[in-house]
N, C-alpha and C. Protein backbone atom coordinates (compact mmCIF):
# COMPACT_ATOMS: atom_id res chain seq x y z
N UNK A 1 -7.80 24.16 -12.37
CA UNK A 1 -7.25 25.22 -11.56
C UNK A 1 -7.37 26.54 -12.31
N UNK A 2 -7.67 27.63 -11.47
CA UNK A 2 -7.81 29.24 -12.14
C UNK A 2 -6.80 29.59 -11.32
N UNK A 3 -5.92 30.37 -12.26
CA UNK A 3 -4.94 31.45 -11.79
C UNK A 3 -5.41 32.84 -11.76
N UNK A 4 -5.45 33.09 -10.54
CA UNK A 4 -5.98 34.97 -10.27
C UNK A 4 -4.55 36.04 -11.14
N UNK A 5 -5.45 37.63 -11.21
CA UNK A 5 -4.71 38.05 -11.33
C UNK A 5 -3.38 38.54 -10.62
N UNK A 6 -3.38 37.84 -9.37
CA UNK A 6 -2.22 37.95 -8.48
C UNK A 6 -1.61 36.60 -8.08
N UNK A 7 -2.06 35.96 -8.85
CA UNK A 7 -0.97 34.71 -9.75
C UNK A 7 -0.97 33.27 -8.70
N UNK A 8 -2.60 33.88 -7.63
CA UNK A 8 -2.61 32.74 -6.48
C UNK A 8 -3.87 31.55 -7.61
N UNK A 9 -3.79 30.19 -6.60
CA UNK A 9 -4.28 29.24 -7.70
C UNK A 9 -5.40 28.93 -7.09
N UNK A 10 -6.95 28.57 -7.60
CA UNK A 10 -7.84 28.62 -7.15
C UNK A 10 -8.38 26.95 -8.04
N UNK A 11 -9.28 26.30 -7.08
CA UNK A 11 -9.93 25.55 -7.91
C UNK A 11 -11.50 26.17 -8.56
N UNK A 12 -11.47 25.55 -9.61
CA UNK A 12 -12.98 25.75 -10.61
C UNK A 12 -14.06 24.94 -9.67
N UNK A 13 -14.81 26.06 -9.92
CA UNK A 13 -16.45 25.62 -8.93
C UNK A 13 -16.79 24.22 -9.41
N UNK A 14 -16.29 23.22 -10.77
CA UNK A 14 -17.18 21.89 -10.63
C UNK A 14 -15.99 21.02 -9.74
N UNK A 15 -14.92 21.46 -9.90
CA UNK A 15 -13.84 21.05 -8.90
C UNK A 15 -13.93 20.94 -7.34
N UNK A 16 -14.52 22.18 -6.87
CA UNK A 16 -14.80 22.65 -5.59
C UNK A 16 -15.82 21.80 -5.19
N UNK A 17 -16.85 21.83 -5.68
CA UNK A 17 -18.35 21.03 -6.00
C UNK A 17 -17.97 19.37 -5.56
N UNK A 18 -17.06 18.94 -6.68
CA UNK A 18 -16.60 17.61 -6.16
C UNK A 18 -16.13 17.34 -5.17
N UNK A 19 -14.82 17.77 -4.65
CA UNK A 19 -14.41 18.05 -3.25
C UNK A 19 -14.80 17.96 -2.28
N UNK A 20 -15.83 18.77 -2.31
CA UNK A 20 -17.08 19.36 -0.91
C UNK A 20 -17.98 17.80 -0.99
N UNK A 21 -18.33 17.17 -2.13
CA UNK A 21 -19.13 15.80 -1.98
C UNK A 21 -18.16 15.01 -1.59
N UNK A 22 -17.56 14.73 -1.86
CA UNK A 22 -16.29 13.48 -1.51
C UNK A 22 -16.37 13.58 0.00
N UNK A 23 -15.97 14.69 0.36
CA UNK A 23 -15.41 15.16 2.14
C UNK A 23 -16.57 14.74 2.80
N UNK A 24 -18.11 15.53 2.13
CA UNK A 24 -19.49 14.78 3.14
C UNK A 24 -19.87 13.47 2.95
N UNK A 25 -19.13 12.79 1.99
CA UNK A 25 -19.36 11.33 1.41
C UNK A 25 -18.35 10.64 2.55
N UNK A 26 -17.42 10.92 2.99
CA UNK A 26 -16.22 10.42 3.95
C UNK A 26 -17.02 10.79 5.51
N UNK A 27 -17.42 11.91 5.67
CA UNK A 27 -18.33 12.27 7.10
C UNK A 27 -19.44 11.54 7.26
N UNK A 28 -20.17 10.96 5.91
CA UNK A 28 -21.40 10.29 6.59
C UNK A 28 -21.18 8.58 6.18
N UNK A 29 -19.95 8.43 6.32
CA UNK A 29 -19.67 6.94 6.78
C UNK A 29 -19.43 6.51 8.40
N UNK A 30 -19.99 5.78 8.43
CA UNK A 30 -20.10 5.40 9.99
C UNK A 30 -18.67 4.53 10.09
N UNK A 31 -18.59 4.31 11.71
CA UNK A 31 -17.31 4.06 12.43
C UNK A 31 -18.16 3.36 14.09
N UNK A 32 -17.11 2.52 14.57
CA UNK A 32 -17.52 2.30 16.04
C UNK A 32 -16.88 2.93 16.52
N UNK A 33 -17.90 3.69 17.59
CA UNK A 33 -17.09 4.40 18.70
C UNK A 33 -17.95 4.14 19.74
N UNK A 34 -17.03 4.15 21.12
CA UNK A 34 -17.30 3.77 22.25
C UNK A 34 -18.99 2.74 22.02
N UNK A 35 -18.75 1.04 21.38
CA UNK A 35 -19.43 0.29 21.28
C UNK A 35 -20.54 0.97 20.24
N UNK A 36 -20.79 1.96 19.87
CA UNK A 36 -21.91 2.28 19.40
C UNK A 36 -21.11 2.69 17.42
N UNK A 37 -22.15 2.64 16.61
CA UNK A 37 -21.78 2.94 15.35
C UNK A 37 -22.36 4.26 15.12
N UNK A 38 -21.83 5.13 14.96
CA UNK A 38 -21.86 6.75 14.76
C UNK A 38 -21.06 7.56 13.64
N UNK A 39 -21.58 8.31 12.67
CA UNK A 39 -20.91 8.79 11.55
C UNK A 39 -19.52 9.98 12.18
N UNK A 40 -18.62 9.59 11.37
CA UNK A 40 -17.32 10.17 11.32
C UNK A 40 -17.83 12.21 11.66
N UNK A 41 -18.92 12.89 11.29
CA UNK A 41 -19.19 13.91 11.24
C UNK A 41 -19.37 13.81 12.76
N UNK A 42 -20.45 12.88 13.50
CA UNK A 42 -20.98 13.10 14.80
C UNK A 42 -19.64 12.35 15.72
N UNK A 43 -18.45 11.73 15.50
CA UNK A 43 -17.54 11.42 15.87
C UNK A 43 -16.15 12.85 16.05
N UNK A 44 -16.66 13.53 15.47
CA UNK A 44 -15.24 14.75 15.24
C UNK A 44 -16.32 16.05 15.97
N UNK A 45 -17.20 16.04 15.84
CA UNK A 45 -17.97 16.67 16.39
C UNK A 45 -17.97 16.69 17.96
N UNK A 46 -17.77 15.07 18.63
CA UNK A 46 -17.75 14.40 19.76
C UNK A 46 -16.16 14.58 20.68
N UNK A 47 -15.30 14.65 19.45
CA UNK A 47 -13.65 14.46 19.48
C UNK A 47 -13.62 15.98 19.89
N UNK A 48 -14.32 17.34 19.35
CA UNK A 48 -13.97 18.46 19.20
C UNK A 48 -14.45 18.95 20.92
N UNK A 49 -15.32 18.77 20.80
CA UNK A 49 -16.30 18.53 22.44
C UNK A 49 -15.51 18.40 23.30
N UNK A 50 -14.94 17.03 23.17
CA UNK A 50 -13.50 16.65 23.95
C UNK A 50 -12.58 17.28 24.15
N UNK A 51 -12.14 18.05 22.79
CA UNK A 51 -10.56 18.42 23.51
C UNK A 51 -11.25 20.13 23.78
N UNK A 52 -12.28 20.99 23.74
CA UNK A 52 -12.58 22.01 24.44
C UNK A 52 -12.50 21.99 25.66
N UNK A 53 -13.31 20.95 26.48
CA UNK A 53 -13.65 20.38 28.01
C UNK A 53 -12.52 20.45 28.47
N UNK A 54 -11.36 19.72 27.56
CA UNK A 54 -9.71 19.14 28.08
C UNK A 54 -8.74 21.23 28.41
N UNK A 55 -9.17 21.51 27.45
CA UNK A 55 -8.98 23.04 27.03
C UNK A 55 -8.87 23.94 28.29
N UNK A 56 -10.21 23.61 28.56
CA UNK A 56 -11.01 24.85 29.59
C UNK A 56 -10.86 24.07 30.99
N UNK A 57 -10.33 22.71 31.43
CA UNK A 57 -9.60 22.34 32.40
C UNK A 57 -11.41 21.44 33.44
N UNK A 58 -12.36 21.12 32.12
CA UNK A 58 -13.54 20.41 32.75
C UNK A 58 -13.07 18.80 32.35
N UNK A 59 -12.31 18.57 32.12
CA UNK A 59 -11.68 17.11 31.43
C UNK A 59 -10.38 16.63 31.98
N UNK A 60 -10.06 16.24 32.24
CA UNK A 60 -8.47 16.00 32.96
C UNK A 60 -7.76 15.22 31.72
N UNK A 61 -8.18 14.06 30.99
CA UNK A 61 -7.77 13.79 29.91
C UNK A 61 -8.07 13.75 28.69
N UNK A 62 -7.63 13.44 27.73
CA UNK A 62 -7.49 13.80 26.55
C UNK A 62 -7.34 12.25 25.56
N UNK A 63 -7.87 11.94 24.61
CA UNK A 63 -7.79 10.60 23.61
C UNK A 63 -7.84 10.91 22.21
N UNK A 64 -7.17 11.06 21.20
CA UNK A 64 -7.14 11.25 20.15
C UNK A 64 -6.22 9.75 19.34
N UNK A 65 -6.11 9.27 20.24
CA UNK A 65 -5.59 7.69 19.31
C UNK A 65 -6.67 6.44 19.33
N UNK A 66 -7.79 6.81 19.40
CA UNK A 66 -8.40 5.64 19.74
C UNK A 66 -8.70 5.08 18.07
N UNK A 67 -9.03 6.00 17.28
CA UNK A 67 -9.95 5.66 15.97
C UNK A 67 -9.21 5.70 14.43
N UNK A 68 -9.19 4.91 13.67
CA UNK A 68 -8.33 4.89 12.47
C UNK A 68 -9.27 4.91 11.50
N UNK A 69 -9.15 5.55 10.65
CA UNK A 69 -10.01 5.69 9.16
C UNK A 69 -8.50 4.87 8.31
N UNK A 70 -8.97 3.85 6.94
CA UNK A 70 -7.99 3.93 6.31
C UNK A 70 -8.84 4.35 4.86
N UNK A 71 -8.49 4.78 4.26
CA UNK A 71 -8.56 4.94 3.11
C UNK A 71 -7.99 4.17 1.93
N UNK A 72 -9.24 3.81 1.30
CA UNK A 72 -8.44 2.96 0.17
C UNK A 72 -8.17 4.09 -1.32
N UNK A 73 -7.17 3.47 -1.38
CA UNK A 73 -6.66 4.22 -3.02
C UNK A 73 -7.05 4.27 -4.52
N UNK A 74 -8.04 4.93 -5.18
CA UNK A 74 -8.55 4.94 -6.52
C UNK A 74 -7.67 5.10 -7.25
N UNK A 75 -6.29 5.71 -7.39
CA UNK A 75 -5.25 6.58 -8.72
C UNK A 75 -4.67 5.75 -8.45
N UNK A 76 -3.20 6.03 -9.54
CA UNK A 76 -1.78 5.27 -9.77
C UNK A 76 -0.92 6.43 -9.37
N UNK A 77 0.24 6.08 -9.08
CA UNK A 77 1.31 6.84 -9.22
C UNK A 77 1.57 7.82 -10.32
N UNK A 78 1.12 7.58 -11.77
CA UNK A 78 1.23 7.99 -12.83
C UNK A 78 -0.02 9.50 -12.64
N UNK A 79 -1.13 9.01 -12.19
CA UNK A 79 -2.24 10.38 -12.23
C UNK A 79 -1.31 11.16 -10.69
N UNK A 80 -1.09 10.69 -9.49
CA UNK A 80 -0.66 11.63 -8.74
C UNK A 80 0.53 12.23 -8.67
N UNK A 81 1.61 12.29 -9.55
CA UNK A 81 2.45 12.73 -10.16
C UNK A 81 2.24 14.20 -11.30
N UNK A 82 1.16 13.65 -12.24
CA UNK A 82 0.43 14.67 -12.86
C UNK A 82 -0.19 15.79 -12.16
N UNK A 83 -1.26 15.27 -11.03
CA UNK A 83 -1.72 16.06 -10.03
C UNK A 83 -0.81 17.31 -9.31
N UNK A 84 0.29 16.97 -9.24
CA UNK A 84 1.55 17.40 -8.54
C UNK A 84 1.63 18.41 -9.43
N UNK A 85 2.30 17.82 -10.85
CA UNK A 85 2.60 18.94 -11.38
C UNK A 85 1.71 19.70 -11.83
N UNK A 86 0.44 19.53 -11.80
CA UNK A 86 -0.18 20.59 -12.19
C UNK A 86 -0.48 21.58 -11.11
N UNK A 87 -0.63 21.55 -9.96
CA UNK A 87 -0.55 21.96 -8.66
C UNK A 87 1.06 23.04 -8.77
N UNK A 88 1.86 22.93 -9.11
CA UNK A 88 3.11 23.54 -9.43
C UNK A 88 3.16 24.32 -10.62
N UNK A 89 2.63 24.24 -11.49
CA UNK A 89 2.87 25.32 -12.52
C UNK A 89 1.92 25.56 -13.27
């Protein structure tokens, strides 16, 4: 983490770098949707589509419970605790 001179907290570019891979590493995992297997990117992409149509009154309904990602857990309690506090001071 970099602290600006107006004391807001920024992450370091190999930080940022990681981040940004992780997130497109999570988007280009595939998922079933409506029978077909399609990546989480072209799925939110599909979802976003959806609730515009629903928006602008070309959709009458709306589905945002159909699909579950779970995520499995790499850390302990002990590193996300640390995480915390370093995030705090």
């Amino acid at each position: 983490m970099i602290r600006t001179e107006t004391y807001a907290l920024r992450l370091k570019p190999t930080v940022a770098r990681k981040i940004t891979e992780e997130v497109n590493q999570w988007l280009n995992k595939r998922a079933k949707y409506r029978d077909k297997q399609h990546t989480w990117s072209a799925i939110l992409l599909l979802k976003t589509r959806e609730m515009a149509q629903y928006l602008v009154g070309k959709r009458k309904t709306i589905d945002f419970v159909s699909h579950v990602y779970e995520i499995e857990r790499q850390d302990n309690m002990e590193i996300r605790q640390l995480l915390l506090y370093i995030f705090y001071f």
